[in-house]
C-alpha atoms as a PDB file:
ATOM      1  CA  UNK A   1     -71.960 233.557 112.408  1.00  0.00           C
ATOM      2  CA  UNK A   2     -70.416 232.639 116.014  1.00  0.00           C
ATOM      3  CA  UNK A   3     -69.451 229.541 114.552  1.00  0.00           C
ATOM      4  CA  UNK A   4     -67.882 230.336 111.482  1.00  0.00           C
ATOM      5  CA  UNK A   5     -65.863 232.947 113.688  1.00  0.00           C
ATOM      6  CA  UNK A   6     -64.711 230.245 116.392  1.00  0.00           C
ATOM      7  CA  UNK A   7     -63.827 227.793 113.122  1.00  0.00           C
ATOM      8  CA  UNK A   8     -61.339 230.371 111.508  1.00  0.00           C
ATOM      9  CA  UNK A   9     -60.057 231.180 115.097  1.00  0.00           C
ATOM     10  CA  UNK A  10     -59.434 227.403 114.871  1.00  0.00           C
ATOM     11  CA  UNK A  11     -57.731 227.073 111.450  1.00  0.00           C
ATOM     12  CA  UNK A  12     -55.916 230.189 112.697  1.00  0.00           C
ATOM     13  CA  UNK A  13     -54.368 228.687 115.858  1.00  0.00           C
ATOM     14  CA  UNK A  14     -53.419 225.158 113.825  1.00  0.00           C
ATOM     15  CA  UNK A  15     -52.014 227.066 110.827  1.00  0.00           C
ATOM     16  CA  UNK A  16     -50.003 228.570 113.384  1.00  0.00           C
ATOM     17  CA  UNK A  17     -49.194 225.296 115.116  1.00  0.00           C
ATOM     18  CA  UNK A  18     -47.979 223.371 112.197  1.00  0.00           C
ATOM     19  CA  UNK A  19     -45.937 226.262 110.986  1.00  0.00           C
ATOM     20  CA  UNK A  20     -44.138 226.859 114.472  1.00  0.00           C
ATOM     21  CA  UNK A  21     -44.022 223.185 114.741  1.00  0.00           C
ATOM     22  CA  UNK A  22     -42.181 223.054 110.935  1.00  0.00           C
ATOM     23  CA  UNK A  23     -40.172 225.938 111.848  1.00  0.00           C
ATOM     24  CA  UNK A  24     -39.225 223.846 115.189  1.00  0.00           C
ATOM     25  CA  UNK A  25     -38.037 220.787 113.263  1.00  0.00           C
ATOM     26  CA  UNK A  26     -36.060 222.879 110.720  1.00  0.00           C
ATOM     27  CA  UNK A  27     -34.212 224.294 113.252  1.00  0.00           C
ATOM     28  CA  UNK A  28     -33.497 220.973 114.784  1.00  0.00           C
ATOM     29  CA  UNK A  29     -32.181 219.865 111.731  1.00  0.00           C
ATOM     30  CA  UNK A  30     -30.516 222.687 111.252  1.00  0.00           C
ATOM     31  CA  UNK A  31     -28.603 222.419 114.677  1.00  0.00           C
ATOM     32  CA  UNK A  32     -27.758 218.735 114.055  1.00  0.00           C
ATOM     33  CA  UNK A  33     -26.222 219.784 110.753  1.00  0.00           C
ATOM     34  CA  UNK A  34     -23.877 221.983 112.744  1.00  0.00           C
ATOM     35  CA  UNK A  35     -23.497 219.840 115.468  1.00  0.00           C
ATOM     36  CA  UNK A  36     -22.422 216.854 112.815  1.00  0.00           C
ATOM     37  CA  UNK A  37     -20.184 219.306 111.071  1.00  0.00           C
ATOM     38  CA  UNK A  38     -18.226 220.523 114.234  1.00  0.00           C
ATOM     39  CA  UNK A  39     -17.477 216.475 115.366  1.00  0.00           C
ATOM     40  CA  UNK A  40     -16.290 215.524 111.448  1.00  0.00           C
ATOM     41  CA  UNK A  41     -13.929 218.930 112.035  1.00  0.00           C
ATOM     42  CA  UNK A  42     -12.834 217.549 115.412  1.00  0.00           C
ATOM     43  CA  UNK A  43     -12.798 213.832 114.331  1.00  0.00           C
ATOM     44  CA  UNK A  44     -10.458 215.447 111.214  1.00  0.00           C
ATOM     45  CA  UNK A  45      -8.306 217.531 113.622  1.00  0.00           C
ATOM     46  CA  UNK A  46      -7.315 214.630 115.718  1.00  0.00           C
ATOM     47  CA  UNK A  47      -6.599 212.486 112.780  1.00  0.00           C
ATOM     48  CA  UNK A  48      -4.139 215.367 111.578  1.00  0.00           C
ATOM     49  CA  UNK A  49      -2.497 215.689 114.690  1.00  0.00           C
ATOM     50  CA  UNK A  50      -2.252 211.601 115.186  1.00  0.00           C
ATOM     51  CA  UNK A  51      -0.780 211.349 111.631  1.00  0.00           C
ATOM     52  CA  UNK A  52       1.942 213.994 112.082  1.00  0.00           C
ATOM     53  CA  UNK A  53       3.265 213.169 115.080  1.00  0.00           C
ATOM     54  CA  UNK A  54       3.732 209.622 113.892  1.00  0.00           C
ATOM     55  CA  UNK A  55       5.488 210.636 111.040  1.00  0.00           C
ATOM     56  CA  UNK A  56       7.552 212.301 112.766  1.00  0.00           C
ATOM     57  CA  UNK A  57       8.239 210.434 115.136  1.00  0.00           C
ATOM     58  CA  UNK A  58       9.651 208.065 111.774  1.00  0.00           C
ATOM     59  CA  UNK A  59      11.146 210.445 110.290  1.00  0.00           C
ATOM     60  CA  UNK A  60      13.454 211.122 112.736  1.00  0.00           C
ATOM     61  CA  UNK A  61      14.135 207.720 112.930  1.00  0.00           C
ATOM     62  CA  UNK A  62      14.909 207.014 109.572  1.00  0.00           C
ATOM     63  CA  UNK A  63      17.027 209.755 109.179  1.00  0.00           C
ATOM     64  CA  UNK A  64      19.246 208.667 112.063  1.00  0.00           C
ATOM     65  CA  UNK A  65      19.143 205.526 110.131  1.00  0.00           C
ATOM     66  CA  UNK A  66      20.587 207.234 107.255  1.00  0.00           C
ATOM     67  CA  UNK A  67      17.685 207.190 104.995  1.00  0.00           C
ATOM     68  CA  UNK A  68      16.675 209.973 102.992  1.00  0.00           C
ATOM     69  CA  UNK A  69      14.866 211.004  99.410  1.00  0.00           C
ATOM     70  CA  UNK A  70      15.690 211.765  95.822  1.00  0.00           C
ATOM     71  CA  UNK A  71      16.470 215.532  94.871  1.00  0.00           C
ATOM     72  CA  UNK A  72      12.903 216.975  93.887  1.00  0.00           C
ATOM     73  CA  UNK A  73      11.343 214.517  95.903  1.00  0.00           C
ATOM     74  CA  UNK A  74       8.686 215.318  98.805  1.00  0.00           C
ATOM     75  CA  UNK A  75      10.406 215.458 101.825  1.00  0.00           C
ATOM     76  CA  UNK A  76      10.136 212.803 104.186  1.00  0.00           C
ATOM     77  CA  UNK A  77       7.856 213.805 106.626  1.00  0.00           C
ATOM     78  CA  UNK A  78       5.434 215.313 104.318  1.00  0.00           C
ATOM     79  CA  UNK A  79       5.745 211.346 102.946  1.00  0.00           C
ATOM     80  CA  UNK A  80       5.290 209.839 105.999  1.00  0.00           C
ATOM     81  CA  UNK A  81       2.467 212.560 107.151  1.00  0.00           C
ATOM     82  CA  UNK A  82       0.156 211.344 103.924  1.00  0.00           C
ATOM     83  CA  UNK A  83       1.120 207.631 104.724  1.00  0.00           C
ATOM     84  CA  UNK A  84      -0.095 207.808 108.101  1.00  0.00           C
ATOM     85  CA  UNK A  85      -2.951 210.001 107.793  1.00  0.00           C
ATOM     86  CA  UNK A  86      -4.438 207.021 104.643  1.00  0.00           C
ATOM     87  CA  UNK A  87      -3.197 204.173 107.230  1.00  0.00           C
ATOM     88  CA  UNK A  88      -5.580 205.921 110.263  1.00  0.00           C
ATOM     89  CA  UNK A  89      -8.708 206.844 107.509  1.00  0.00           C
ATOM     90  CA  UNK A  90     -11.771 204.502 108.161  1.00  0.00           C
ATOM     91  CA  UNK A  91     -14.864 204.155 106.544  1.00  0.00           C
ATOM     92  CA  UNK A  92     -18.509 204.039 107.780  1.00  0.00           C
ATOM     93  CA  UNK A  93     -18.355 200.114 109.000  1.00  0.00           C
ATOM     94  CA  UNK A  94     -14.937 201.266 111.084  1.00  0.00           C
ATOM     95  CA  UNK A  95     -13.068 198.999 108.307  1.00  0.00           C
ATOM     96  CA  UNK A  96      -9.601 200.835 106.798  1.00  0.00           C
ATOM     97  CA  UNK A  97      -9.848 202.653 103.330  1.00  0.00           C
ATOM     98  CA  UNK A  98      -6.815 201.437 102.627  1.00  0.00           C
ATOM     99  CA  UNK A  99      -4.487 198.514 102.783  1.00  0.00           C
ATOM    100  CA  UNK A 100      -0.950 199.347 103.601  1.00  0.00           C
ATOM    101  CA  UNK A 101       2.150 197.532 102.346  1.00  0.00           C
ATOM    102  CA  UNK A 102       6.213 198.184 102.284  1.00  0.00           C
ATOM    103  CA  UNK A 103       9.838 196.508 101.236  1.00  0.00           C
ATOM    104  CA  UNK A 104      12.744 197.244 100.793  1.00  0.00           C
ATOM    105  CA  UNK A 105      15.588 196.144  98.656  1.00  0.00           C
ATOM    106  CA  UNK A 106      18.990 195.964  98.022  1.00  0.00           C
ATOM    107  CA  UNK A 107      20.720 196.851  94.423  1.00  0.00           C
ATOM    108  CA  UNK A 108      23.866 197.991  93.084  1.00  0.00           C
ATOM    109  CA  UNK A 109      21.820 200.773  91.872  1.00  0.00           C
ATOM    110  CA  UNK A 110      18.836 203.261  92.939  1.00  0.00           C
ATOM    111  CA  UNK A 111      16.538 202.055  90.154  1.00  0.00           C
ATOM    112  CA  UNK A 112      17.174 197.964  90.877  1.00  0.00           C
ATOM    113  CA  UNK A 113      16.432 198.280  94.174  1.00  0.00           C
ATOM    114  CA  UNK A 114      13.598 200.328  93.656  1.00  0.00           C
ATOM    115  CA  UNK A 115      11.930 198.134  90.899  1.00  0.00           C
ATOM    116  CA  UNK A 116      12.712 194.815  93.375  1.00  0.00           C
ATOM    117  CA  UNK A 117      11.580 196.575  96.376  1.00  0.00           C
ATOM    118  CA  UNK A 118       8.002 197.576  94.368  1.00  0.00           C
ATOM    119  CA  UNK A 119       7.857 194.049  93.597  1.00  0.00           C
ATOM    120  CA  UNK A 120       8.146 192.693  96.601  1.00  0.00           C
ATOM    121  CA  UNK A 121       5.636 195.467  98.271  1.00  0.00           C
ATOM    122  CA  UNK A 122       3.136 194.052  96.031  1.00  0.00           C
ATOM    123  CA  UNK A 123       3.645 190.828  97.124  1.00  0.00           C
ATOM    124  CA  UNK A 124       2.872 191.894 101.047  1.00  0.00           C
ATOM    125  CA  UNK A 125       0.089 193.949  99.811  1.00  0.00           C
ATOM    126  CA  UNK A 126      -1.408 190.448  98.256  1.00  0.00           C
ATOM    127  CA  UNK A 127      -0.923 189.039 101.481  1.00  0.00           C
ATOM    128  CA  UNK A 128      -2.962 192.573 103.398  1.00  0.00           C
ATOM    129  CA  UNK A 129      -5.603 191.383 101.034  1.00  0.00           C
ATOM    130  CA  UNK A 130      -5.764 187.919 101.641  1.00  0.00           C
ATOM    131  CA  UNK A 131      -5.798 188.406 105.563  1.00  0.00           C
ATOM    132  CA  UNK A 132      -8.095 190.599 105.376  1.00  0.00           C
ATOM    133  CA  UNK A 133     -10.508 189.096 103.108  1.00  0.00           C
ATOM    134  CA  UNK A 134     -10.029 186.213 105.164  1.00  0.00           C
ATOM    135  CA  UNK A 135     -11.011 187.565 108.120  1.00  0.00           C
ATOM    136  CA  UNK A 136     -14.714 188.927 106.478  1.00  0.00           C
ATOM    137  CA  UNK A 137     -15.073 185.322 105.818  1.00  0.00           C
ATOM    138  CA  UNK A 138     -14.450 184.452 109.378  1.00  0.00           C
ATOM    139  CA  UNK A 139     -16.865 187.363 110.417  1.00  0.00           C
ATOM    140  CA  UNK A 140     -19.272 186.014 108.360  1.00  0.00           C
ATOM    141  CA  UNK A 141     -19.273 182.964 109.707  1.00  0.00           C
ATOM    142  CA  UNK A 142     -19.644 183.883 113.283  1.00  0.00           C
ATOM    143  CA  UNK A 143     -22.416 186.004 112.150  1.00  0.00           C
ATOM    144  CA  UNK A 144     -24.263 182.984 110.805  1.00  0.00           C
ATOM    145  CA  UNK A 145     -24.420 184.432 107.250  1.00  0.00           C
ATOM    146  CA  UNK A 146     -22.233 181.617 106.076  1.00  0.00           C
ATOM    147  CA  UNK A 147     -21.841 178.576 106.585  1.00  0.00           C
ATOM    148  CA  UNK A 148     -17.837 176.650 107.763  1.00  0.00           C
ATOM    149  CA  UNK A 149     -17.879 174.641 104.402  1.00  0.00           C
ATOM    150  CA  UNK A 150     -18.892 177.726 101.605  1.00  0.00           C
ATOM    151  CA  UNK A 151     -16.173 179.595 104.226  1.00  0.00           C
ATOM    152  CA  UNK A 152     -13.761 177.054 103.533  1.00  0.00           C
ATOM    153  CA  UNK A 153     -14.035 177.031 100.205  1.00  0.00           C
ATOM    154  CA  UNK A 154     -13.872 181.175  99.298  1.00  0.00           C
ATOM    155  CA  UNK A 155     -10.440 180.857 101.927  1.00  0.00           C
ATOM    156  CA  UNK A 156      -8.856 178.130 100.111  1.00  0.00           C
ATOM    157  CA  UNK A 157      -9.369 179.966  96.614  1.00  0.00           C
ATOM    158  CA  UNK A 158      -7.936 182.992  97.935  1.00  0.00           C
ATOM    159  CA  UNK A 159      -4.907 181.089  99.276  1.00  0.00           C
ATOM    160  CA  UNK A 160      -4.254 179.789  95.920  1.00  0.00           C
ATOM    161  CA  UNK A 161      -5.218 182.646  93.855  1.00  0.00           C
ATOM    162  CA  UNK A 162      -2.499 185.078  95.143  1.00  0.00           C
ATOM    163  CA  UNK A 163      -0.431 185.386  91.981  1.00  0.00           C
ATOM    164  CA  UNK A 164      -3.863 185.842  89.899  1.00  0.00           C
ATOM    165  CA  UNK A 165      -5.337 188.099  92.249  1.00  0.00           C
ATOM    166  CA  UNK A 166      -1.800 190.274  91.854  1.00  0.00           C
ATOM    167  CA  UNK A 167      -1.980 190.603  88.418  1.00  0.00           C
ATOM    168  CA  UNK A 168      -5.286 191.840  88.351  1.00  0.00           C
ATOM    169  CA  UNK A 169      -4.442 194.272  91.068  1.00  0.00           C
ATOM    170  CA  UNK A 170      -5.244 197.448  89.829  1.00  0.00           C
ATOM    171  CA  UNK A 171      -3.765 201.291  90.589  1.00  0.00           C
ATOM    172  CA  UNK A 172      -1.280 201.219  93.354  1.00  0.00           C
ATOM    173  CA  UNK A 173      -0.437 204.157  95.290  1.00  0.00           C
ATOM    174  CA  UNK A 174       2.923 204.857  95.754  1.00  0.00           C
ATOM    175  CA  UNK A 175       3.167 206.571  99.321  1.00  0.00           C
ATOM    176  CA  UNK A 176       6.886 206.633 100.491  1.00  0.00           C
ATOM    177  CA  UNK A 177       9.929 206.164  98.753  1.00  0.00           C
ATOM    178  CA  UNK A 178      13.366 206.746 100.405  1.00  0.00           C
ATOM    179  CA  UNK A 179      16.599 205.119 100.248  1.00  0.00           C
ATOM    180  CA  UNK A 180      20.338 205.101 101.593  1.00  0.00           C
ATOM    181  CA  UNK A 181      23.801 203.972 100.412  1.00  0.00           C
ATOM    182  CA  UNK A 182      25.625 201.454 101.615  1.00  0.00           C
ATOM    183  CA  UNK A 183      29.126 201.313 102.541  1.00  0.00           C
ATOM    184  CA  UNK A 184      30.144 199.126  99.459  1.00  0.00           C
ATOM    185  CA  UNK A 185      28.021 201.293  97.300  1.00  0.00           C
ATOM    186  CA  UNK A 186      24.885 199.724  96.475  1.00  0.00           C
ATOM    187  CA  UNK A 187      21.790 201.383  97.293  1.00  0.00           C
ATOM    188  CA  UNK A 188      18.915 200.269  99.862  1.00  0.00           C
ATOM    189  CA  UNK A 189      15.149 201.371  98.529  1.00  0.00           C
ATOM    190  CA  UNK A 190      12.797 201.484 100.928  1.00  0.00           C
ATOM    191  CA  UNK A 191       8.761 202.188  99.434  1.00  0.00           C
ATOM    192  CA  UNK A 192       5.342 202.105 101.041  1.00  0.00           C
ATOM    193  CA  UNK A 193       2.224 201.643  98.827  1.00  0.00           C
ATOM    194  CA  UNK A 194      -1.582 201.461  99.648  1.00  0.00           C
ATOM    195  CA  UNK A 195      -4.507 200.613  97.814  1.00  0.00           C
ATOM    196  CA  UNK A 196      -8.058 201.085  98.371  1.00  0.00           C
ATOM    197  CA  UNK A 197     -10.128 198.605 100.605  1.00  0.00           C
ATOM    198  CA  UNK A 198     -13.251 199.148  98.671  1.00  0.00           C
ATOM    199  CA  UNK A 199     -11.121 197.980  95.019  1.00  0.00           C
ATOM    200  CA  UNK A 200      -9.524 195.248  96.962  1.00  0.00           C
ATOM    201  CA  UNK A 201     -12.872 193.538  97.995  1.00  0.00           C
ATOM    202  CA  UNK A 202     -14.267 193.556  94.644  1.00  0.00           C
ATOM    203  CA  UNK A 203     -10.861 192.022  92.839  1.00  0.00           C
ATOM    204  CA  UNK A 204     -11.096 189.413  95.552  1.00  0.00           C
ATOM    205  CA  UNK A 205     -15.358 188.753  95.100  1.00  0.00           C
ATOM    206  CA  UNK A 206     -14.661 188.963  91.427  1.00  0.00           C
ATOM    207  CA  UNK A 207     -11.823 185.696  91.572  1.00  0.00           C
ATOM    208  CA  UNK A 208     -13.605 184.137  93.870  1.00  0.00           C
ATOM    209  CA  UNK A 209     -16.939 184.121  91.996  1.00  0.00           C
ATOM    210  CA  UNK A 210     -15.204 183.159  88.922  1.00  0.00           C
ATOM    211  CA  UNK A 211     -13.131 180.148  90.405  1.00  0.00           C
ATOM    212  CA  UNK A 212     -16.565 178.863  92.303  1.00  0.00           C
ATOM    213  CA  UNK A 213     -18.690 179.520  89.443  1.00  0.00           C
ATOM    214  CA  UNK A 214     -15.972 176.986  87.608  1.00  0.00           C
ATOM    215  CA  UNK A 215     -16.527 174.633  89.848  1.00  0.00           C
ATOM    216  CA  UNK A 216     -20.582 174.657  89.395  1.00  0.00           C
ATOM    217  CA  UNK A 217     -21.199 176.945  92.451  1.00  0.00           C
ATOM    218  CA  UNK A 218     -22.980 179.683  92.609  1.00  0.00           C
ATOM    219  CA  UNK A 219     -22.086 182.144  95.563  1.00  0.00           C
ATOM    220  CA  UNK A 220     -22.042 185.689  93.405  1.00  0.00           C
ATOM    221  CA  UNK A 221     -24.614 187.370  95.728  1.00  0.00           C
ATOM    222  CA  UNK A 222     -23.512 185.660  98.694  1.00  0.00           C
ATOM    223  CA  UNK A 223     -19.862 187.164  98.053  1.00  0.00           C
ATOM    224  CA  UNK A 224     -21.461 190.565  97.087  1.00  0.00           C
ATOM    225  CA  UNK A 225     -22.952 190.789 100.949  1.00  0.00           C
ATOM    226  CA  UNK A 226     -19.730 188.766 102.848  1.00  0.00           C
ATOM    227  CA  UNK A 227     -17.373 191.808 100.877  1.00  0.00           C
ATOM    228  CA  UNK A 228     -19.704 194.525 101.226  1.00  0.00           C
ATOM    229  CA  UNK A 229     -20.274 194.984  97.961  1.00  0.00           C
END
């Protein structure tokens, strides 16, 4: 009888360990949770605040420049605001969600110089992607996860693949658009565009594999892990 009392005593006592001990971790968790939440709201904050004093800071700028934006447009700072706060967004490897890109062009009127300064925004975005593709490469290789003669090889087909990899770009964002006349009347377009890291990686793996694969080599997987993919 003694012993059957001091064995539920027992069971008693750890029941009430493990539960205070479950309890314990919850609220651990629980705390972290909060904890994480209160550093993305700070982390957020300071990226607000960074953004809109940049913009402006180039707003102001521009405008004494002579620049401004179409009727019904945003205004400029609110432009500038969402270009800045997409140019300072990172993702969990600390590597940009976006690529950023701008022209500007000359044309006797507003929708010439638009179209030509578009075009040649996607040209300098093509070159974001090739310099920064590049330099994964490069990472790669001081990493030891690739060796200097696969490296040269992906870098030389994404040097020569800049028109194709253009074409196959896919959904630009349009960011900032402004422009200002001229004193013998043509117009001066000025746009910014981004486009997402994540889509630029896989447009560049996806040429890459194809033009290698062409050639009898097979680097898919390898690509997949150099882009992050």
């Amino acid at each position: 009888m003694r012993k059957a009392i001091v064995l539920a005593m027992v069971l008693a006592l750890s029941g009430t360990g493990i539960a205070a001990y479950g309890q314990t971790r919850a609220d651990a968790l629980k705390e972290a949770r909060k904890e994480r939440k209160a550093t993305d709201r700070e982390a957020e904050k300071a990226l607000n605040e960074r953004s809109v004093k940049a913009a402006r800071k180039e707003a102001r700028r521009l405008k004494k420049e002579g620049w401004s934006v179409s009727p019904g447009a945003l205004p400029l700072e609110k432009q500038l605001d969402r270009a800045y706060t997409m140019q300072y967004e990172y993702d969990t490897d600390n590597y940009p969600k976006y690529i950023m890109a701008d022209a500007q062009s000359v044309g006797q009127n507003y929708d010439a110089a638009k179209m030509q300064a578009m075009e040649l925004a996607k040209q300098n975005l093509v070159g974001q992607i090739e310099t920064a593709m590049t330099s994964i490469v490069e990472n790669s290789v001081a990493n030891r996860q690739l060796d200097s003669g696969e490296a040269a090889s992906v870098v030389k087909t994404l040097v020569a693949g800049k028109n194709v990899i253009m074409q196959r770009i896919g959904r630009i964002l349009p960011v900032t658009e402004c422009y200002r006349s001229l004193p013998n009347g043509n117009k001066e377009v000025l746009v910014r565009i981004a486009y997402s890291s994540d889509a630029a990686k896989k447009v560049a793996r996806d040429y890459v594999g194809q033009q290698l694969e062409s050639e009898g080599r097979e680097l898919q997987e390898e690509l997949d892990m150099y882009f992050g993919i």
